[in-house]
PDB file of N, CA and C in Angstrom:
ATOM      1  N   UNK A   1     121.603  96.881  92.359  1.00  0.00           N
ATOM      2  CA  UNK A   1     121.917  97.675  93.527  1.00  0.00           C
ATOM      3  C   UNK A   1     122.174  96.853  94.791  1.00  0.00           C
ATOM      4  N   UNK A   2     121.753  95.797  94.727  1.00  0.00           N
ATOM      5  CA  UNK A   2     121.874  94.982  96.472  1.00  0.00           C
ATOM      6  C   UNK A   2     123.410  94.444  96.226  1.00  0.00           C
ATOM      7  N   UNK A   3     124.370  94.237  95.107  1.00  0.00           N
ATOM      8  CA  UNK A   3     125.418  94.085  94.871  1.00  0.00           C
ATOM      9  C   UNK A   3     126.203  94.829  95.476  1.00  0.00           C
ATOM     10  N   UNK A   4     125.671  95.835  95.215  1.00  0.00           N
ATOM     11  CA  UNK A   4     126.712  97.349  95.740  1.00  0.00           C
ATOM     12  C   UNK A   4     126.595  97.448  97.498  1.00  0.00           C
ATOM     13  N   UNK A   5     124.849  97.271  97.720  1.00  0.00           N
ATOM     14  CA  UNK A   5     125.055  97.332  99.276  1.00  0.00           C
ATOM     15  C   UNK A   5     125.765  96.049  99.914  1.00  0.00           C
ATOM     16  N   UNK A   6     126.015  94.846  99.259  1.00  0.00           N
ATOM     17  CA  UNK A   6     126.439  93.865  99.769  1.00  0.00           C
ATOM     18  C   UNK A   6     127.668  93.853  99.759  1.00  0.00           C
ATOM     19  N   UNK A   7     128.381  94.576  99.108  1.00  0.00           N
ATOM     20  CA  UNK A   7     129.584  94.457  98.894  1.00  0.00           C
ATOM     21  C   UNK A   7     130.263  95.876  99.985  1.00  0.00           C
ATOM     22  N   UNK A   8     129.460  96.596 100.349  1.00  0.00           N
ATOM     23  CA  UNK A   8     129.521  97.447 101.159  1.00  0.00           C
ATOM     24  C   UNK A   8     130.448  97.279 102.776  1.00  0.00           C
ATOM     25  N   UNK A   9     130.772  98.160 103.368  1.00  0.00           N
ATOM     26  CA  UNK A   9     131.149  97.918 104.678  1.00  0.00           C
ATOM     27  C   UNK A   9     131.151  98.825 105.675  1.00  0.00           C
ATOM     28  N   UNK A  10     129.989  98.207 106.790  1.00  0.00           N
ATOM     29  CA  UNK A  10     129.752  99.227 107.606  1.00  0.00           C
ATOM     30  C   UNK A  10     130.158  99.797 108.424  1.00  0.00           C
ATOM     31  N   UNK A  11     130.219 101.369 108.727  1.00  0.00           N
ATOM     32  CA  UNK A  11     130.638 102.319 109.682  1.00  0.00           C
ATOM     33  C   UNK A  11     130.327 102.523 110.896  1.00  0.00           C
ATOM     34  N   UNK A  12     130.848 103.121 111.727  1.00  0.00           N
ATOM     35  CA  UNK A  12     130.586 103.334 112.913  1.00  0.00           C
ATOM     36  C   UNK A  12     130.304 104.378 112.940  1.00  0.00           C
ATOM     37  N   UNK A  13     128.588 104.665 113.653  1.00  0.00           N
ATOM     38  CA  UNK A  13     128.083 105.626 113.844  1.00  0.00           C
ATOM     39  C   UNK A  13     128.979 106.796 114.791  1.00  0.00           C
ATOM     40  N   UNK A  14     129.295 108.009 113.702  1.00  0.00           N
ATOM     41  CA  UNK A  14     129.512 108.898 114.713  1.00  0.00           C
ATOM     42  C   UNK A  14     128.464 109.602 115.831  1.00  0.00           C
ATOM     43  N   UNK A  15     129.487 109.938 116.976  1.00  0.00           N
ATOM     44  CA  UNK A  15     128.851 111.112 118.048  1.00  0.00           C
ATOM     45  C   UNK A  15     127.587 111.989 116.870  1.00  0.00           C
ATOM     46  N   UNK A  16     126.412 111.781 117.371  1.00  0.00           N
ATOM     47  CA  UNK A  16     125.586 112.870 117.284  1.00  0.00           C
ATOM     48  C   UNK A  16     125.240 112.312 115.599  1.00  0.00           C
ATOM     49  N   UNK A  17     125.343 111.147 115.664  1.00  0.00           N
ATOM     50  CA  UNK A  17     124.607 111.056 113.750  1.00  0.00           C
ATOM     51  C   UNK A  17     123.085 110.712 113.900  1.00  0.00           C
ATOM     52  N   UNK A  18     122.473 110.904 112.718  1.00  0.00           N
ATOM     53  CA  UNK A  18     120.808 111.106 112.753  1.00  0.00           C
ATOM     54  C   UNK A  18     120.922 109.705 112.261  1.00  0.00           C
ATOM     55  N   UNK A  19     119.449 109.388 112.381  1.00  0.00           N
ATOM     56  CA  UNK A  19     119.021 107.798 111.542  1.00  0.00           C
ATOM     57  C   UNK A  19     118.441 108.518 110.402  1.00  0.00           C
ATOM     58  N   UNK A  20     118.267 107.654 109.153  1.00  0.00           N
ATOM     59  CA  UNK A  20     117.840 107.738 107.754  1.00  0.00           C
ATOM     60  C   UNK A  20     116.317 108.437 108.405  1.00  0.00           C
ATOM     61  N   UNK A  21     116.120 109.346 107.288  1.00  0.00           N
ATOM     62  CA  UNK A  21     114.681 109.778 106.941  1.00  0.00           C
ATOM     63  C   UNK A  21     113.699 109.045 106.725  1.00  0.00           C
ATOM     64  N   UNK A  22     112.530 108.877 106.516  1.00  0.00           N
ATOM     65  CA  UNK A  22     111.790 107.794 105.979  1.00  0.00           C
ATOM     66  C   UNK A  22     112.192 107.356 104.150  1.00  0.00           C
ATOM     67  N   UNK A  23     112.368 108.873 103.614  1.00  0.00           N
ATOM     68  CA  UNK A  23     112.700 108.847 102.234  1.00  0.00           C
ATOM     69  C   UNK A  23     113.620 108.120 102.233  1.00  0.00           C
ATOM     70  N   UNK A  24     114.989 108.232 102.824  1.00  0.00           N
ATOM     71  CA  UNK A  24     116.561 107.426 102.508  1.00  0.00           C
ATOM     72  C   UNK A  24     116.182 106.009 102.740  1.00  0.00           C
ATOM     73  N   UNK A  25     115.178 105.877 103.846  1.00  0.00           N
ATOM     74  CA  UNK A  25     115.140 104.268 104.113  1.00  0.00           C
ATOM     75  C   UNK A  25     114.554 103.932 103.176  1.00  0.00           C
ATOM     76  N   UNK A  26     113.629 104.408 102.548  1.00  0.00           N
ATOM     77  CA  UNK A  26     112.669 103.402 101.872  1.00  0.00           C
ATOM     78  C   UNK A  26     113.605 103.595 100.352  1.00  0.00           C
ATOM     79  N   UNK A  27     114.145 104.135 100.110  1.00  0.00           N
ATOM     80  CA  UNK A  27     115.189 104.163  98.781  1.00  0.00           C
ATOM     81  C   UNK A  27     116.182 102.914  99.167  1.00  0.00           C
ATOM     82  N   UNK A  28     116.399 102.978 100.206  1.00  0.00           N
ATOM     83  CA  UNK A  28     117.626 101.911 100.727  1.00  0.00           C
ATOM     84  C   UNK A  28     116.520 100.232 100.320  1.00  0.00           C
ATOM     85  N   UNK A  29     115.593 100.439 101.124  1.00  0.00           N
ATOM     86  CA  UNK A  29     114.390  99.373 101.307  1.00  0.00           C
ATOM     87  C   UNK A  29     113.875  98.748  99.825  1.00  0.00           C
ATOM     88  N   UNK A  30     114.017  99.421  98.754  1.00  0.00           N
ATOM     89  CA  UNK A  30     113.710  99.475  97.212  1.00  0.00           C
ATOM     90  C   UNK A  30     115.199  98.374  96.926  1.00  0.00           C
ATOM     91  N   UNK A  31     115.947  98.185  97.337  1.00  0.00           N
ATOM     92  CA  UNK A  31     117.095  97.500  96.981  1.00  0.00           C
ATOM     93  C   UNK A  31     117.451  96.328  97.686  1.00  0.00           C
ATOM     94  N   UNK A  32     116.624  95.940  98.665  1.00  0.00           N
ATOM     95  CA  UNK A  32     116.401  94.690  99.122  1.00  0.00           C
ATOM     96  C   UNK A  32     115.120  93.722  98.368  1.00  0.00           C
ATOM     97  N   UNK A  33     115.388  92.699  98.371  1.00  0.00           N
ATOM     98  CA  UNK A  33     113.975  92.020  98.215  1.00  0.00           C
ATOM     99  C   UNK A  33     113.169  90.977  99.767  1.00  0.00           C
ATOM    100  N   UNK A  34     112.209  91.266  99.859  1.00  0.00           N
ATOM    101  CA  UNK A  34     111.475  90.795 100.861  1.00  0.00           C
ATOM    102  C   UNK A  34     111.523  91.377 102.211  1.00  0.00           C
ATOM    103  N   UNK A  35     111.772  92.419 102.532  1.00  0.00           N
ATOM    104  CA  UNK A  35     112.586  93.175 103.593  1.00  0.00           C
ATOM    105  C   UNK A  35     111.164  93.925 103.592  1.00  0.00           C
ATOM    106  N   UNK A  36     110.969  94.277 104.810  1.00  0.00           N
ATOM    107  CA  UNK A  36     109.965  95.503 105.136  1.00  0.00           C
ATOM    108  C   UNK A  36     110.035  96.385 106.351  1.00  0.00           C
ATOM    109  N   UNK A  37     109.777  97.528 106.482  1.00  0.00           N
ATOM    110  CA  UNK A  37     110.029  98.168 107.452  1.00  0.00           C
ATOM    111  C   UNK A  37     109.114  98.391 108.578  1.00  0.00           C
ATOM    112  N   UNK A  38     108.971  98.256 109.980  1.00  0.00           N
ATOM    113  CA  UNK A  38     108.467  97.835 111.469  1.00  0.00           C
ATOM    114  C   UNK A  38     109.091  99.126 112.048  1.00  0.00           C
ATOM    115  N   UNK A  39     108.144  99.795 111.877  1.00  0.00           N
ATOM    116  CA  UNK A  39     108.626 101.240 112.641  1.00  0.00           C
ATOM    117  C   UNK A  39     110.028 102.019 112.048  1.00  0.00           C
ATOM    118  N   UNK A  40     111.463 101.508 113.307  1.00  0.00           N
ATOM    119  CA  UNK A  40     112.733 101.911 113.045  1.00  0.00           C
ATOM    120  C   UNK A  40     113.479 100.488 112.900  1.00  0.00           C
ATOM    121  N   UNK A  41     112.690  99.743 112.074  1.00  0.00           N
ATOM    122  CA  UNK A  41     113.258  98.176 112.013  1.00  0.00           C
ATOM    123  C   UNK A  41     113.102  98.240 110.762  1.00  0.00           C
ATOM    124  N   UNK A  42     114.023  97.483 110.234  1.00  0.00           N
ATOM    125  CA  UNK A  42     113.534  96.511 108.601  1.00  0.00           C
ATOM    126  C   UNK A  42     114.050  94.831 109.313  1.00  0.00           C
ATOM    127  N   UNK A  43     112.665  94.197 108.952  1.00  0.00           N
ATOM    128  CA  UNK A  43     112.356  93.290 108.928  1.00  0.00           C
ATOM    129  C   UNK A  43     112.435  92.416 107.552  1.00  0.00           C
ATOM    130  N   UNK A  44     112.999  90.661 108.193  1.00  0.00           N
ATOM    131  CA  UNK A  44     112.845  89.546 107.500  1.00  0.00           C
ATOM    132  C   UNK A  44     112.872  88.102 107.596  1.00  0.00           C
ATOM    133  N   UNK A  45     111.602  87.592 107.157  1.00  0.00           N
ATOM    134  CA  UNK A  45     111.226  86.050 108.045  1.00  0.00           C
ATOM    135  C   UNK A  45     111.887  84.767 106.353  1.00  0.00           C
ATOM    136  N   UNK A  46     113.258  84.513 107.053  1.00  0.00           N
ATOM    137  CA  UNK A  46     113.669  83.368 106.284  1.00  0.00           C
ATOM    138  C   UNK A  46     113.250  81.859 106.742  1.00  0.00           C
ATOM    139  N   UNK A  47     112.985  81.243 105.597  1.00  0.00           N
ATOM    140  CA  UNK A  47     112.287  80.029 105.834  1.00  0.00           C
ATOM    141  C   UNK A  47     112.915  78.511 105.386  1.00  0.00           C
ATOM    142  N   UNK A  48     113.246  77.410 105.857  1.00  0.00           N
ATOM    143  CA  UNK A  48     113.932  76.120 105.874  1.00  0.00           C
ATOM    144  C   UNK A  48     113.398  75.233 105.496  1.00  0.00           C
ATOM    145  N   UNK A  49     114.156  74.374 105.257  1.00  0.00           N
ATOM    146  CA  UNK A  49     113.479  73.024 105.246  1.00  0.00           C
ATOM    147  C   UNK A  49     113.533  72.124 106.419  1.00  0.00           C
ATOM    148  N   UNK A  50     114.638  72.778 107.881  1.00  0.00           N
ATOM    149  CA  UNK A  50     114.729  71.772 108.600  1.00  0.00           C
ATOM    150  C   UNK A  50     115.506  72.563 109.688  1.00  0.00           C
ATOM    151  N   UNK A  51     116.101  72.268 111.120  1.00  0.00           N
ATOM    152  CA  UNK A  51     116.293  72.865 112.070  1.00  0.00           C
ATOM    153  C   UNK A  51     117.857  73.060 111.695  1.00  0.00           C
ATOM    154  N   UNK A  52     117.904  72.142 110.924  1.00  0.00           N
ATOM    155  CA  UNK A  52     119.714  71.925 110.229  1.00  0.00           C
ATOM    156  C   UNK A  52     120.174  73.150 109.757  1.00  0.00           C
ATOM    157  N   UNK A  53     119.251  73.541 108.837  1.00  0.00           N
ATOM    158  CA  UNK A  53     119.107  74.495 108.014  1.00  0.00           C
ATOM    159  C   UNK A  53     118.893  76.075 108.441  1.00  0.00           C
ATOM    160  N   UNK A  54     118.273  75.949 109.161  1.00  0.00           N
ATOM    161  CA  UNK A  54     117.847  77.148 110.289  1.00  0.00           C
ATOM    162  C   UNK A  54     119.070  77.367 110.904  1.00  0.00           C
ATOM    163  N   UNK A  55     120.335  76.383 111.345  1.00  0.00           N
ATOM    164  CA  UNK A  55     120.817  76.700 112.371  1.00  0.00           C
ATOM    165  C   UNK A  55     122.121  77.011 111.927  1.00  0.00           C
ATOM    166  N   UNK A  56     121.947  76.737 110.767  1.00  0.00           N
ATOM    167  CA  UNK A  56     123.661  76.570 109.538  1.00  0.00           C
ATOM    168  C   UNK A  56     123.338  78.404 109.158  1.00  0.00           C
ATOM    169  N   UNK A  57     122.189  78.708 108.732  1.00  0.00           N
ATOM    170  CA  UNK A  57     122.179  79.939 108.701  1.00  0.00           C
ATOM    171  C   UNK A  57     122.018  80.829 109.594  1.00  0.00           C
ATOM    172  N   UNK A  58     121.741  80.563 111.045  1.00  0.00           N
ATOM    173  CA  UNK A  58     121.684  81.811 112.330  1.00  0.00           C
ATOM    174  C   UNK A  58     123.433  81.936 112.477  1.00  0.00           C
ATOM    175  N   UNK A  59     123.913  80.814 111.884  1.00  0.00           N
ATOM    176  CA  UNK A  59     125.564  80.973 112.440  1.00  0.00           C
ATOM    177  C   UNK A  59     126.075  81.466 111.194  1.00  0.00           C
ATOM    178  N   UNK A  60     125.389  81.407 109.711  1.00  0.00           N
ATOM    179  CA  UNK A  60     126.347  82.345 108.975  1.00  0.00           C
ATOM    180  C   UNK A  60     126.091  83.449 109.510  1.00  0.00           C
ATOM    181  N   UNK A  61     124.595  84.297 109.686  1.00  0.00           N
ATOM    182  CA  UNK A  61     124.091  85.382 109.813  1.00  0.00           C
ATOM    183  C   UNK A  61     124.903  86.138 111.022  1.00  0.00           C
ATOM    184  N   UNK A  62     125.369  85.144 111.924  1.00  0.00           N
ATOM    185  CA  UNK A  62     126.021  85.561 113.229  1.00  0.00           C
ATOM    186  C   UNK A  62     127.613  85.880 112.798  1.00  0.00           C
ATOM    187  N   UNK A  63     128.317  85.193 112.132  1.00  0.00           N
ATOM    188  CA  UNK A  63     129.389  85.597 111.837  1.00  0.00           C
ATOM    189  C   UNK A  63     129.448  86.945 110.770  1.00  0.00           C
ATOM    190  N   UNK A  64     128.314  87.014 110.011  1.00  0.00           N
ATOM    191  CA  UNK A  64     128.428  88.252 109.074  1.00  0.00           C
ATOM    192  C   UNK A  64     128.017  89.758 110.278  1.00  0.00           C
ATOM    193  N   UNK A  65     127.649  89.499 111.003  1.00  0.00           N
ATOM    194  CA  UNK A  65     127.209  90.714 112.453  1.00  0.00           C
ATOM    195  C   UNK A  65     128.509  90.536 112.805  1.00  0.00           C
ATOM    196  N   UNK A  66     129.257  89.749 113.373  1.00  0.00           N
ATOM    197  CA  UNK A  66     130.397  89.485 113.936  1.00  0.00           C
ATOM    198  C   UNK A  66     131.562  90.529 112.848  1.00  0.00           C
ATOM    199  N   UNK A  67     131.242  90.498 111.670  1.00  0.00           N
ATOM    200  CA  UNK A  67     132.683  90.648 111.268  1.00  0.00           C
ATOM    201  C   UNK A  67     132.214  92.689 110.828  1.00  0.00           C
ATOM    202  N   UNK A  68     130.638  92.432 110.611  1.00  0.00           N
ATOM    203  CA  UNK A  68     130.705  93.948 110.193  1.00  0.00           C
ATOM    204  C   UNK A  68     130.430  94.713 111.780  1.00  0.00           C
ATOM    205  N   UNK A  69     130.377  93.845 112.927  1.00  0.00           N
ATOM    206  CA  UNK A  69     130.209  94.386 113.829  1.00  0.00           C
ATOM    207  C   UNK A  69     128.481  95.163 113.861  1.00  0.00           C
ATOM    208  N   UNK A  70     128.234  94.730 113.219  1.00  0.00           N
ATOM    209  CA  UNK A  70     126.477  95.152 113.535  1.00  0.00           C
ATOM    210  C   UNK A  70     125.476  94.154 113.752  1.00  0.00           C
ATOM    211  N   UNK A  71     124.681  94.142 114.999  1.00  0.00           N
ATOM    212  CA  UNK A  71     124.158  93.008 115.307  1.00  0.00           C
ATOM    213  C   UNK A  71     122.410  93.179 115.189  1.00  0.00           C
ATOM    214  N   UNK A  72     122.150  92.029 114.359  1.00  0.00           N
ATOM    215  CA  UNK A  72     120.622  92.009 114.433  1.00  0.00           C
ATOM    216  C   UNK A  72     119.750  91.542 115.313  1.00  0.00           C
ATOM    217  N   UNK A  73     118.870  91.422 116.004  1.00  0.00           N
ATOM    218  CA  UNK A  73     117.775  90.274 116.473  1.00  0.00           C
ATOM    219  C   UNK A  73     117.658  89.410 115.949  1.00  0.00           C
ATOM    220  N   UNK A  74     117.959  88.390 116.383  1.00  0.00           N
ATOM    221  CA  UNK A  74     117.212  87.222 116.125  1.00  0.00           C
ATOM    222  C   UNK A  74     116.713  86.288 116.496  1.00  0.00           C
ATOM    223  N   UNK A  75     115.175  85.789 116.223  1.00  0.00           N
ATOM    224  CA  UNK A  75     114.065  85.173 116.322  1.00  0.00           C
ATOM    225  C   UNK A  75     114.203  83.696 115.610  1.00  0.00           C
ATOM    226  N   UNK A  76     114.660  82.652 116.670  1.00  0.00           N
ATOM    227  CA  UNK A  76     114.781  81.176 115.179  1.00  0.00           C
ATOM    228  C   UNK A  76     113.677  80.426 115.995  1.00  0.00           C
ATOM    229  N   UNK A  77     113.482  79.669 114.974  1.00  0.00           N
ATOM    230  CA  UNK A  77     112.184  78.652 115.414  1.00  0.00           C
ATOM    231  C   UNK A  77     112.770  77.234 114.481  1.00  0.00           C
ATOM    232  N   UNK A  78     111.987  76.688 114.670  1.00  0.00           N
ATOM    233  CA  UNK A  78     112.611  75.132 113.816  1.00  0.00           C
ATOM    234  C   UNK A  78     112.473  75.408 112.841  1.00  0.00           C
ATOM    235  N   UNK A  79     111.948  75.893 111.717  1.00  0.00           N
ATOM    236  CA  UNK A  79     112.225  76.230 110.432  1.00  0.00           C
ATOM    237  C   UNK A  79     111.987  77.678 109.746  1.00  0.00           C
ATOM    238  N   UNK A  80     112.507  78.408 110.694  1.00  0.00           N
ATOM    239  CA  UNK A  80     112.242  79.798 110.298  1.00  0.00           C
ATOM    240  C   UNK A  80     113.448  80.947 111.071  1.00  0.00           C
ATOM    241  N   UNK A  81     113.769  81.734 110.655  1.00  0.00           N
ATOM    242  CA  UNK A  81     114.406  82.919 111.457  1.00  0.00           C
ATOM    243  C   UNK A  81     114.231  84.258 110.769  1.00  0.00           C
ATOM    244  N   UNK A  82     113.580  84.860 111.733  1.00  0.00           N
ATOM    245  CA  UNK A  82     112.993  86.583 111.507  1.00  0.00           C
ATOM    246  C   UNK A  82     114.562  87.134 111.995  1.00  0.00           C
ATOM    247  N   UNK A  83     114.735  87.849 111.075  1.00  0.00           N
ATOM    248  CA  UNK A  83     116.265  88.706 111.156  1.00  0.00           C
ATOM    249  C   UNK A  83     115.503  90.517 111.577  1.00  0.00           C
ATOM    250  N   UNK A  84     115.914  91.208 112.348  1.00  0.00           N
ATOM    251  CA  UNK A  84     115.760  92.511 112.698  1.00  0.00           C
ATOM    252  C   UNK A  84     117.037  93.737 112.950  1.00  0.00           C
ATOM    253  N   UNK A  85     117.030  94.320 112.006  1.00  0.00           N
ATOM    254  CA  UNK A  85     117.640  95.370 112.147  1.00  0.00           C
ATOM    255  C   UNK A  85     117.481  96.657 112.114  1.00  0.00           C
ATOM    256  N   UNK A  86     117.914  97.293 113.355  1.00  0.00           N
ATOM    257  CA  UNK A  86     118.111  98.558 113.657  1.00  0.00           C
ATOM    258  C   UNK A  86     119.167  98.846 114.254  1.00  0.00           C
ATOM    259  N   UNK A  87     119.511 100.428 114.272  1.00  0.00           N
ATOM    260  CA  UNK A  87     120.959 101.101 114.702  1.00  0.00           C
ATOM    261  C   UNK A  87     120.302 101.498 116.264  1.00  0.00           C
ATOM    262  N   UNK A  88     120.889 101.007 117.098  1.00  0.00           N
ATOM    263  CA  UNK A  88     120.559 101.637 118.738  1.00  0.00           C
ATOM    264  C   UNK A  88     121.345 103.113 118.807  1.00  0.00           C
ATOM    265  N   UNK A  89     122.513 102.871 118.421  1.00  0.00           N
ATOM    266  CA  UNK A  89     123.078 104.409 118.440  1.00  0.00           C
ATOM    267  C   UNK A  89     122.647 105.486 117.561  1.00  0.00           C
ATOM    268  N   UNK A  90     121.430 105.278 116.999  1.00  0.00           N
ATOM    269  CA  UNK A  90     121.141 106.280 115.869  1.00  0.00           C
ATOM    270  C   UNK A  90     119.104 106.065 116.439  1.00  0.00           C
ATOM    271  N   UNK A  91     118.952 105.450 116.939  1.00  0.00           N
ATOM    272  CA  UNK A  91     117.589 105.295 117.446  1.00  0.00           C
ATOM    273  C   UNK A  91     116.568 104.890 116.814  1.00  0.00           C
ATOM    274  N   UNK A  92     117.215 104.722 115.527  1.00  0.00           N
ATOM    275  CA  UNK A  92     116.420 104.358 114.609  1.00  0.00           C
ATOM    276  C   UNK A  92     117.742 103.548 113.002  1.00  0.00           C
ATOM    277  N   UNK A  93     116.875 103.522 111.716  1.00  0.00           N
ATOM    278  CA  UNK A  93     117.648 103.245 110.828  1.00  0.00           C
ATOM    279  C   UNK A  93     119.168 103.885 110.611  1.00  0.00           C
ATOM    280  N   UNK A  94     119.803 102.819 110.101  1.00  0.00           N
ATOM    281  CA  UNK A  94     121.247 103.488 109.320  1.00  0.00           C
ATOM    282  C   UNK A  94     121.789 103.173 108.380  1.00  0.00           C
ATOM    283  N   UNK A  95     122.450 103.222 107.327  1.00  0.00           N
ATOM    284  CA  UNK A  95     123.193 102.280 105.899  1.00  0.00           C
ATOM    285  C   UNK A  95     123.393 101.761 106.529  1.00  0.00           C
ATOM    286  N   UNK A  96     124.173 101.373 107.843  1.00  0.00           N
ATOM    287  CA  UNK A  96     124.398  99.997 108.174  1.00  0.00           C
ATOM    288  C   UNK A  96     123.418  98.773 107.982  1.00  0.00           C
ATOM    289  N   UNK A  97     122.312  99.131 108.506  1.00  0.00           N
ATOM    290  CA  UNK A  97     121.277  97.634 108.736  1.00  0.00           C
ATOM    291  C   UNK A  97     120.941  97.432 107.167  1.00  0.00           C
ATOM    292  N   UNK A  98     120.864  98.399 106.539  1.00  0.00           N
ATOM    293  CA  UNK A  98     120.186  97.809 104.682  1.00  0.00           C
ATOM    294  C   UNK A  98     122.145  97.364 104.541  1.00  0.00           C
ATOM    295  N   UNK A  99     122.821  97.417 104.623  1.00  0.00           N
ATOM    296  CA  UNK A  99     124.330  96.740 104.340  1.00  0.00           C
ATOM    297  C   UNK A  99     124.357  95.581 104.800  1.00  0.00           C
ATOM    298  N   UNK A 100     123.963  94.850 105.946  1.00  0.00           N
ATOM    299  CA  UNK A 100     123.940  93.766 106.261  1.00  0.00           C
ATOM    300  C   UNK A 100     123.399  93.367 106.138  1.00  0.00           C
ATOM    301  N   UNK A 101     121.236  93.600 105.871  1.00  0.00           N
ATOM    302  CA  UNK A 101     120.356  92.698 105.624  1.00  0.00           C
ATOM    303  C   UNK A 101     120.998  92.486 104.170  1.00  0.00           C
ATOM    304  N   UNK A 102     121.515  93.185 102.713  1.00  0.00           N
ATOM    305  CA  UNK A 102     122.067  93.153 102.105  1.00  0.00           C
ATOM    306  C   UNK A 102     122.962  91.783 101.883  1.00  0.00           C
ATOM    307  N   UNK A 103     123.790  91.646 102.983  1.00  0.00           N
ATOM    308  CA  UNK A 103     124.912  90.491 102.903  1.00  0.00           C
ATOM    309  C   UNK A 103     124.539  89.603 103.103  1.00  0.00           C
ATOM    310  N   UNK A 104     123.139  89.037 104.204  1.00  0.00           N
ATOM    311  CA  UNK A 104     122.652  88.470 104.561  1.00  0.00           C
ATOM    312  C   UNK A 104     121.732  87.310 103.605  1.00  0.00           C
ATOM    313  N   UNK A 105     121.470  88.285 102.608  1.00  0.00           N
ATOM    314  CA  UNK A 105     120.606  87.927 101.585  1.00  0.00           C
ATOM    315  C   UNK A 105     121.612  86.988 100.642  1.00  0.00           C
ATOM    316  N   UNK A 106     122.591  87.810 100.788  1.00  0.00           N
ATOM    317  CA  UNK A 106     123.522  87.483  99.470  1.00  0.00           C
ATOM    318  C   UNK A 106     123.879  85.770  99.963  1.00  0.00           C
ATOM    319  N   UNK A 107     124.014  85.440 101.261  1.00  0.00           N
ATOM    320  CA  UNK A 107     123.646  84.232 101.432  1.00  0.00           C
ATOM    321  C   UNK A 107     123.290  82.803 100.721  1.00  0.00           C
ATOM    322  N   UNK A 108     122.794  83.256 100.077  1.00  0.00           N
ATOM    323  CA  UNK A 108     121.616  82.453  99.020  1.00  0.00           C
ATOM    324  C   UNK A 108     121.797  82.351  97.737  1.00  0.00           C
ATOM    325  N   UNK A 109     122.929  83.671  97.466  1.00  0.00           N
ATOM    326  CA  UNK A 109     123.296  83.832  95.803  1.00  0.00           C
ATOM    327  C   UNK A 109     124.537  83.016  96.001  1.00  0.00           C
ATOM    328  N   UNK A 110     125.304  82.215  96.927  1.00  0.00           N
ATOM    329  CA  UNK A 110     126.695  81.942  96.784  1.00  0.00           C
ATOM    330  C   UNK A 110     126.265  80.485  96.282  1.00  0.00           C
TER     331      UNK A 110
END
């Protein structure tokens, strides 16, 4: 299933759309690995071997926000970066953020 969300491409929230239920998220959340949910966040702390490494991936992670147009938080430290996503226009979760933590991941499978 994280194939399918990775391969996915995200929408633009219409006027007046709801954020996921707790049920839809955590079905969405079942198809990530290491991902957890922080209120109206799903959360994830990736870890390096070096600042090199950390910084080669805040700039893939930045170009994959860049191109699906959905932008996460992010938290880098010298060998670590906590990725955060939530929909501001939805106030909470959306398929978008499990679509990109999704791609994000996929990172690692290339």
């Amino acid at each position: 299933m994280p194939d399918k969300l990775a391969t996915a491409k995200c929408q633009p929230c219409a006027a007046g759309a709801r954020s996921l239920t707790d049920q839809e998220a955590d079905a969405l959340l079942g198809q990530l690995s290491q991902w957890s949910r922080e209120g109206s966040c799903i959360v994830r702390t990736y870890r390096f071997s070096n600042y090199h490494e950390t910084m080669a991936f805040v700039n893939a992670a930045a170009w994959i926000s860049h191109r699906e147009d959905h932008h996460p938080d992010l938290l880098v430290g010298y060998k670590q970066c906590r990725v955060v996503y939530t929909t501001h226009a939805v106030s909470g979760l959306s398929r978008n953020d499990f679509i990109c933590a999704a791609k994000v991941d996929a990172l690692f499978t290339l």
